[in-house]
C-alpha atoms as a PDB file:
ATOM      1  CA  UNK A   1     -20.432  17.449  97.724  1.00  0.00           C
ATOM      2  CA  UNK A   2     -16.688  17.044  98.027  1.00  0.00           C
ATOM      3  CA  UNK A   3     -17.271  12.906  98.150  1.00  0.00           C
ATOM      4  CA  UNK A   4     -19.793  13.084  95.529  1.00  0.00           C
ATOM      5  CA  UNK A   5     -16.854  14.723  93.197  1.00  0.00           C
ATOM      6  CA  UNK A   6     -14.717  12.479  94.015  1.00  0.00           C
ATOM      7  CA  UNK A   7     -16.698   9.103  93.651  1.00  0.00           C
ATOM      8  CA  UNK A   8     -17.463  10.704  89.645  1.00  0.00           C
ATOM      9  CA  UNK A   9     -14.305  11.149  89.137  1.00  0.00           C
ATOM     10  CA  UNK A  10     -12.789   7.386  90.819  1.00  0.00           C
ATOM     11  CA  UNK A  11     -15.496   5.951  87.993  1.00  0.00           C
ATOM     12  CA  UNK A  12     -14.604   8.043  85.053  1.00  0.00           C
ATOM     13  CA  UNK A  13     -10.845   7.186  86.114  1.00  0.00           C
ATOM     14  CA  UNK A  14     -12.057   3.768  85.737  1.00  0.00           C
ATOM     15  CA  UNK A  15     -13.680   3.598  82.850  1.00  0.00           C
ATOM     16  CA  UNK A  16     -10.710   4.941  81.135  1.00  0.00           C
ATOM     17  CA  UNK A  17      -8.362   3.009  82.855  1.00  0.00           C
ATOM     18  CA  UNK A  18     -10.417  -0.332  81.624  1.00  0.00           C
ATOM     19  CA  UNK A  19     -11.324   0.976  78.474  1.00  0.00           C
ATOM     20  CA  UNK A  20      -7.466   1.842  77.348  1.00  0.00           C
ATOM     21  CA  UNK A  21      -6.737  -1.940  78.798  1.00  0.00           C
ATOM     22  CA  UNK A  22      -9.294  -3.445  77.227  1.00  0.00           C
ATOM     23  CA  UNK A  23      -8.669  -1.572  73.592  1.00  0.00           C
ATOM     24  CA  UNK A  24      -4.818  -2.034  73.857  1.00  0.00           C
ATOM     25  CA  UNK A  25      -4.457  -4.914  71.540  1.00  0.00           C
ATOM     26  CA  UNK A  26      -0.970  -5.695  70.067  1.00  0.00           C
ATOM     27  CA  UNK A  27      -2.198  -4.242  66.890  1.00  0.00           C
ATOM     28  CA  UNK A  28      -3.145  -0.909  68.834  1.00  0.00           C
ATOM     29  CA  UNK A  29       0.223  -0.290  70.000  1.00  0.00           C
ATOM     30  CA  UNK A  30       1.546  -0.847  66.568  1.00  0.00           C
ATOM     31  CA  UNK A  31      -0.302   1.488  65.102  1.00  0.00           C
ATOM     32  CA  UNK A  32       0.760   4.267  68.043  1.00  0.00           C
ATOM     33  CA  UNK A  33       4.588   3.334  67.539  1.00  0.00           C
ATOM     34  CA  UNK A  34       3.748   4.042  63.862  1.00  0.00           C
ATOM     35  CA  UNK A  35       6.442   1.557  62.595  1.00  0.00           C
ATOM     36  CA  UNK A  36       5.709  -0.513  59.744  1.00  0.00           C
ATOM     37  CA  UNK A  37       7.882  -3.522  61.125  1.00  0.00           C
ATOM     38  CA  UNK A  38       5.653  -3.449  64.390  1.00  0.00           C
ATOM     39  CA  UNK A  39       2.544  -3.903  62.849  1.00  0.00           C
ATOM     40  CA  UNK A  40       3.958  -6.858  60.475  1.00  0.00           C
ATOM     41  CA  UNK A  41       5.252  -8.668  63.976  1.00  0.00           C
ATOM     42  CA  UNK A  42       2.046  -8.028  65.354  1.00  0.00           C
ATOM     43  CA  UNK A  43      -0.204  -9.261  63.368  1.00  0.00           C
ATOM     44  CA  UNK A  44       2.032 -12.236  62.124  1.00  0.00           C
ATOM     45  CA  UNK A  45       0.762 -14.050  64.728  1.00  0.00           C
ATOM     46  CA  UNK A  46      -3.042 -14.262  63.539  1.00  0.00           C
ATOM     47  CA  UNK A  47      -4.258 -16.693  61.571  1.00  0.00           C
ATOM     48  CA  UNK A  48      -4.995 -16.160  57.730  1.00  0.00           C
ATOM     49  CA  UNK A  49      -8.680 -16.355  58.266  1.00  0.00           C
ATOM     50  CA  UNK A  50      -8.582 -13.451  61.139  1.00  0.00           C
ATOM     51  CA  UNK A  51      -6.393 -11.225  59.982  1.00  0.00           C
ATOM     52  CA  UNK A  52      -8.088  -8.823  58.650  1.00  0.00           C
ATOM     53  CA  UNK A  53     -10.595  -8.840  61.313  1.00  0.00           C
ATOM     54  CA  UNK A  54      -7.603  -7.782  63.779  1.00  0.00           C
ATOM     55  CA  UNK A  55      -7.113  -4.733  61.384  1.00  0.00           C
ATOM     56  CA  UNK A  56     -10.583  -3.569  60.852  1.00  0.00           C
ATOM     57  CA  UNK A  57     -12.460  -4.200  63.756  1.00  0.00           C
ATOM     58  CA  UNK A  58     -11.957  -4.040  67.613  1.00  0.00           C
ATOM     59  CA  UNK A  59     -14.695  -4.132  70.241  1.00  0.00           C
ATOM     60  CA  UNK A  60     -14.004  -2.886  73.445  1.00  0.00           C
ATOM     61  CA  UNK A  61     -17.278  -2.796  75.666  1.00  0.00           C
ATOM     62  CA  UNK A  62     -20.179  -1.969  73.233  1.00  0.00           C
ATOM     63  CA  UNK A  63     -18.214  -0.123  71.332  1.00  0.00           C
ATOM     64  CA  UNK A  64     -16.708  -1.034  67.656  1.00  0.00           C
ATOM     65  CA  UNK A  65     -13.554   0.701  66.300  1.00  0.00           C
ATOM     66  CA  UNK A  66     -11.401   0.468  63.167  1.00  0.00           C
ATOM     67  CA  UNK A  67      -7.889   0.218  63.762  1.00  0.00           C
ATOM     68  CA  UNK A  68      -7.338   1.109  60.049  1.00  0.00           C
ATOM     69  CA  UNK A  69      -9.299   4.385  60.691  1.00  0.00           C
ATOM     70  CA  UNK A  70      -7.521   4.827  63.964  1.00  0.00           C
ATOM     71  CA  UNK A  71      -4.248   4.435  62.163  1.00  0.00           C
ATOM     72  CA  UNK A  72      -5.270   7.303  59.967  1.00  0.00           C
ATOM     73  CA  UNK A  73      -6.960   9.873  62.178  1.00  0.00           C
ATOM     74  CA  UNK A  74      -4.364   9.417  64.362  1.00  0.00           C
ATOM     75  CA  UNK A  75      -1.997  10.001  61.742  1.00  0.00           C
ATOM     76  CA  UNK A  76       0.181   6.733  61.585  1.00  0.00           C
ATOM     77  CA  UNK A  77       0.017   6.645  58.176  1.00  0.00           C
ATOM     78  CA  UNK A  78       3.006   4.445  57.940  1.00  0.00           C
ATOM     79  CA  UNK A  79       1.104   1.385  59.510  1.00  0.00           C
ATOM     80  CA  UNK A  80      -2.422   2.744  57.497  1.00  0.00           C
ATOM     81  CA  UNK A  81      -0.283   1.503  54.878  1.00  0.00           C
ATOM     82  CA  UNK A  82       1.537  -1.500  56.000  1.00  0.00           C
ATOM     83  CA  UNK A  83      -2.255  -2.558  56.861  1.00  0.00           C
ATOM     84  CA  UNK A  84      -3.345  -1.853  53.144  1.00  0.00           C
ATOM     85  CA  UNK A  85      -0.443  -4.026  52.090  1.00  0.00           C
ATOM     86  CA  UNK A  86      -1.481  -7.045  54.460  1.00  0.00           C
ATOM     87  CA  UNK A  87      -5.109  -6.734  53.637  1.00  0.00           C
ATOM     88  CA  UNK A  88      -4.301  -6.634  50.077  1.00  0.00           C
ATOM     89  CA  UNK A  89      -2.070  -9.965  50.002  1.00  0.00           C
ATOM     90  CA  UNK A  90      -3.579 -13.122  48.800  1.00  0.00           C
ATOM     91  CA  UNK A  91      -2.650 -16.167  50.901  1.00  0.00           C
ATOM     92  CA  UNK A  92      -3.358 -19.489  50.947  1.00  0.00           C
ATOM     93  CA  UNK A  93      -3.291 -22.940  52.725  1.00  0.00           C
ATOM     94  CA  UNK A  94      -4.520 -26.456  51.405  1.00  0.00           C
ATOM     95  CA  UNK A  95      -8.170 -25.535  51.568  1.00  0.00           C
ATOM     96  CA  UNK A  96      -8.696 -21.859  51.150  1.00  0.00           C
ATOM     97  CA  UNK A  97      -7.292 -18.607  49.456  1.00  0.00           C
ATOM     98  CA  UNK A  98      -7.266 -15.575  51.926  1.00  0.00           C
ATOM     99  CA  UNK A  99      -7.835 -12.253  50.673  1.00  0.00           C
ATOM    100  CA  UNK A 100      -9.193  -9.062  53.075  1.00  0.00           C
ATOM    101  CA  UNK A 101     -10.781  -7.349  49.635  1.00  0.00           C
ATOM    102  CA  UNK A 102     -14.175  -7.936  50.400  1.00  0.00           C
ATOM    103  CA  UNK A 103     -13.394  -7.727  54.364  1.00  0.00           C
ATOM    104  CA  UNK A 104     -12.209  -4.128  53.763  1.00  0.00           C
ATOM    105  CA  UNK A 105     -15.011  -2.889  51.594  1.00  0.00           C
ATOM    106  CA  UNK A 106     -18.006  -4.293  53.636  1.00  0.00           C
ATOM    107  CA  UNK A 107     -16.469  -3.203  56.709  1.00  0.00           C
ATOM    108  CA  UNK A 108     -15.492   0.857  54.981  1.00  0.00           C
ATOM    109  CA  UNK A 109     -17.611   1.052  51.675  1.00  0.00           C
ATOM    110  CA  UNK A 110     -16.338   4.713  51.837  1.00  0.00           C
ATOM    111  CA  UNK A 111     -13.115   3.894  52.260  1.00  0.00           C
ATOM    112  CA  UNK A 112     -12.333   5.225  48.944  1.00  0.00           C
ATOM    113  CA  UNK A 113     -13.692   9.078  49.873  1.00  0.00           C
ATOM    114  CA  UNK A 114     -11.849   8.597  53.042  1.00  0.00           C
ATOM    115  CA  UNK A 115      -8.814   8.353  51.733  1.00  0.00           C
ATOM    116  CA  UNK A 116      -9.199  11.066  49.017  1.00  0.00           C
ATOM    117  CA  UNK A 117      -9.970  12.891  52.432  1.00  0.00           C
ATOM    118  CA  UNK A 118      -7.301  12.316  55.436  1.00  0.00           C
ATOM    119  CA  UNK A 119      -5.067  10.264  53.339  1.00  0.00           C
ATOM    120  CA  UNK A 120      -4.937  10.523  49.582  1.00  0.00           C
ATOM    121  CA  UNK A 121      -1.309   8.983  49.775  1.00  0.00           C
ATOM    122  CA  UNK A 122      -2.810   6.137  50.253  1.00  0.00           C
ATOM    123  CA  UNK A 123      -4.937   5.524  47.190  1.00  0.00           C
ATOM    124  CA  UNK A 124      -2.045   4.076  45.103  1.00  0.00           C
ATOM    125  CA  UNK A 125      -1.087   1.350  47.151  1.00  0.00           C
ATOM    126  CA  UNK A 126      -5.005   0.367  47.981  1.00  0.00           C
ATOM    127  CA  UNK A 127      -5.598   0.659  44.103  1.00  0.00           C
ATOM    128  CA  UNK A 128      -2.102  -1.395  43.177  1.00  0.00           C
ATOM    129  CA  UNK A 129      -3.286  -4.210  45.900  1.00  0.00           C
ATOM    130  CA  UNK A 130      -6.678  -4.415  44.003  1.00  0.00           C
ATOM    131  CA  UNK A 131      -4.921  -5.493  41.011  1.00  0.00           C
ATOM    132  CA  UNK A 132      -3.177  -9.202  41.158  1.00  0.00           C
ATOM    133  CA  UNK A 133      -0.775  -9.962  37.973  1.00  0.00           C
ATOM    134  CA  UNK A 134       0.427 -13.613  37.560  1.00  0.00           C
ATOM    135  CA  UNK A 135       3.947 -14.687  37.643  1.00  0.00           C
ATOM    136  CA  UNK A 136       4.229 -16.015  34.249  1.00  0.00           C
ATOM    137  CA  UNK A 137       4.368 -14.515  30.899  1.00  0.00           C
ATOM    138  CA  UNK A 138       2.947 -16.506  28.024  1.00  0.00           C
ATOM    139  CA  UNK A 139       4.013 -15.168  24.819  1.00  0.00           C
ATOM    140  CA  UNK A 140       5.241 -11.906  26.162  1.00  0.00           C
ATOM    141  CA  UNK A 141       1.559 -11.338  28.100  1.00  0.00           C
ATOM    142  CA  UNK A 142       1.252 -11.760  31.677  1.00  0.00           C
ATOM    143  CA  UNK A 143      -2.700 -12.561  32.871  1.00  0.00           C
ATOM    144  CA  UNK A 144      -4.017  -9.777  35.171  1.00  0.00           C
ATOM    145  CA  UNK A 145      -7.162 -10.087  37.398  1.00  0.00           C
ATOM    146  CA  UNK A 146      -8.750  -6.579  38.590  1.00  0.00           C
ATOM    147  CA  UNK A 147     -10.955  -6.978  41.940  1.00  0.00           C
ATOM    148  CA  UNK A 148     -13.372  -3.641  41.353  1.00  0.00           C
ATOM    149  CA  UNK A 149     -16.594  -5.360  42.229  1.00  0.00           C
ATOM    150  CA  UNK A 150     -16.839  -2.893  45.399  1.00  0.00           C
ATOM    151  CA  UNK A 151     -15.425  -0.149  43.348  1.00  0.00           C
ATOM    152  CA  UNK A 152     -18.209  -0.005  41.118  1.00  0.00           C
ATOM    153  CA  UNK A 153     -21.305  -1.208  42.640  1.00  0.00           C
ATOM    154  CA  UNK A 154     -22.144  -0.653  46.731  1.00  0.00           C
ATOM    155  CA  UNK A 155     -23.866  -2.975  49.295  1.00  0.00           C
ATOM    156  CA  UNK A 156     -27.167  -2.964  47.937  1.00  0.00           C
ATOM    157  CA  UNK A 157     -26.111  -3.266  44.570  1.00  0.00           C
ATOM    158  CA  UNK A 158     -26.542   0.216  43.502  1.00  0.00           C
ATOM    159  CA  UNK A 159     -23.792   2.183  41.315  1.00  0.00           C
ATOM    160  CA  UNK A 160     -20.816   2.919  44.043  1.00  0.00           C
ATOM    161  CA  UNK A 161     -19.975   6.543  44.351  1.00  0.00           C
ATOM    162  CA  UNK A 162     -16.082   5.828  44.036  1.00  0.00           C
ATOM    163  CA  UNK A 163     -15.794   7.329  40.961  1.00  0.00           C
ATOM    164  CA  UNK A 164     -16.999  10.263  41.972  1.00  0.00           C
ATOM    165  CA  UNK A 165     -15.131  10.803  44.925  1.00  0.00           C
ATOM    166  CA  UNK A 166     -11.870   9.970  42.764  1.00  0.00           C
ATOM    167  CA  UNK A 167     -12.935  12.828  40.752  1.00  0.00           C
ATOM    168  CA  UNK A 168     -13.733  15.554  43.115  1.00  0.00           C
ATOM    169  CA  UNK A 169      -9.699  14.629  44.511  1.00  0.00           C
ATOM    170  CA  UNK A 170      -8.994  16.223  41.469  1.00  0.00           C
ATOM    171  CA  UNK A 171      -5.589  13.978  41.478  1.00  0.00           C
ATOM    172  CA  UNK A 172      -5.013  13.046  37.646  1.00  0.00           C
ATOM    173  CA  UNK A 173      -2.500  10.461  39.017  1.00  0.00           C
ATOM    174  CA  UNK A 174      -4.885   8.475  40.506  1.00  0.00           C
ATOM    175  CA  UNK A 175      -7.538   8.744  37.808  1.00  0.00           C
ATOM    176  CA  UNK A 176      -4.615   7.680  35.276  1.00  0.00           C
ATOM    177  CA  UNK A 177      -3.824   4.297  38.072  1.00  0.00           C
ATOM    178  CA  UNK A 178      -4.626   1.098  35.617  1.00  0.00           C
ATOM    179  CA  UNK A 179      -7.301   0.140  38.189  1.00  0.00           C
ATOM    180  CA  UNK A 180      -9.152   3.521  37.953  1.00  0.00           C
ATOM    181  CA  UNK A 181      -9.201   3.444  33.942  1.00  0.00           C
ATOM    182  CA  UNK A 182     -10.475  -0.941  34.136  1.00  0.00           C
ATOM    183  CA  UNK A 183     -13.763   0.425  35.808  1.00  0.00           C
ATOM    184  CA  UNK A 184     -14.396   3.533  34.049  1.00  0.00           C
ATOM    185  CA  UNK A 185     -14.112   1.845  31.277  1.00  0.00           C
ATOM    186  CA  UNK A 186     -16.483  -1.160  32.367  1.00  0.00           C
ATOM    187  CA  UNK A 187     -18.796   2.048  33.450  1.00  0.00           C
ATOM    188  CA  UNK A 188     -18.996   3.606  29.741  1.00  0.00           C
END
């Protein structure tokens, strides 16, 4: 019995032991020193096409995990925010524009009633990246583009329920965010 107990417990130990080593991408430990400047190093070595791969998905074994949602549960809010921030930049090379919009909200469609639920603080800055303004002013007007296609319609093409969530946060500073208003107003 005594061997038995032990030989369970030598393969659990294992299956930690290869499951922390196998999960332990630079981008993990980032997100446990919580340290926005970490994260940035970390996952400046990806290339524009993968990056926000590296920050939304992780397979270790057979199982999938979010490093974003890690980042929150787990309370590193700092570099849950830092990865808003680099999923929200556009970049480009000669042939292609990079953008981790759509990455984000096919990966999380509820990322919206998450946040209103762990992590309302950050709502502003995943609104503010959804909105790109242009560098120029013409005749005192600057050209803004909104990017609320997920916002307001799921998956399947059905009406999202991000509005709804936004409401039941009961946070009139959200509702108010210039984002917010664009797609209730497309809604009405």
């Amino acid at each position: 019995a005594e061997d038995a107990f032990r030989w369970s417990l030598t393969l659990i130990s294992k299956t930690l032991v290869r499951t922390i080593l196998e999960g332990s991408t630079i981008v993990m430990k980032a997100i446990n020193t919580n340290q926005e400047k970490a994260l940035v190093k970390a996952i400046s070595v990806s290339p524009r096409g993968k990056r926000s791969l590296e920050l939304l998905n992780i397979t270790v074994g057979t199982q999938s995990i979010s490093p974003f949602y890690w980042a929150i549960e787990s309370g590193s809010l700092v570099t849950a925010k830092a990865m808003i921030n680099d999923l929200l930049t556009i970049r480009a090379d000669r042939e292609n524009y990079y953008y981790g919009y759509d990455d984000l909200f096919t990966r999380h469609p509820e990322v919206i009633q998450r946040l209103c639920a762990d992590a309302a603080n950050l709502l502003w800055p995943l609104l503010d990246g959804l909105v790109w303004r242009s560098r120029l002013a013409v005749a005192g007007q600057r050209r803004v583009n909104y990017y609320v296609k997920h916002l307001m319609q799921d998956g399947e093409g059905k009406m999202n329920k991000a509005m709804e969530w936004l409401a039941d946060n009961k946070d009139p500073k959200i509702i108010c965010h210039p984002v917010v208003v664009m797609f209730a107003d497309v809604f009405w």
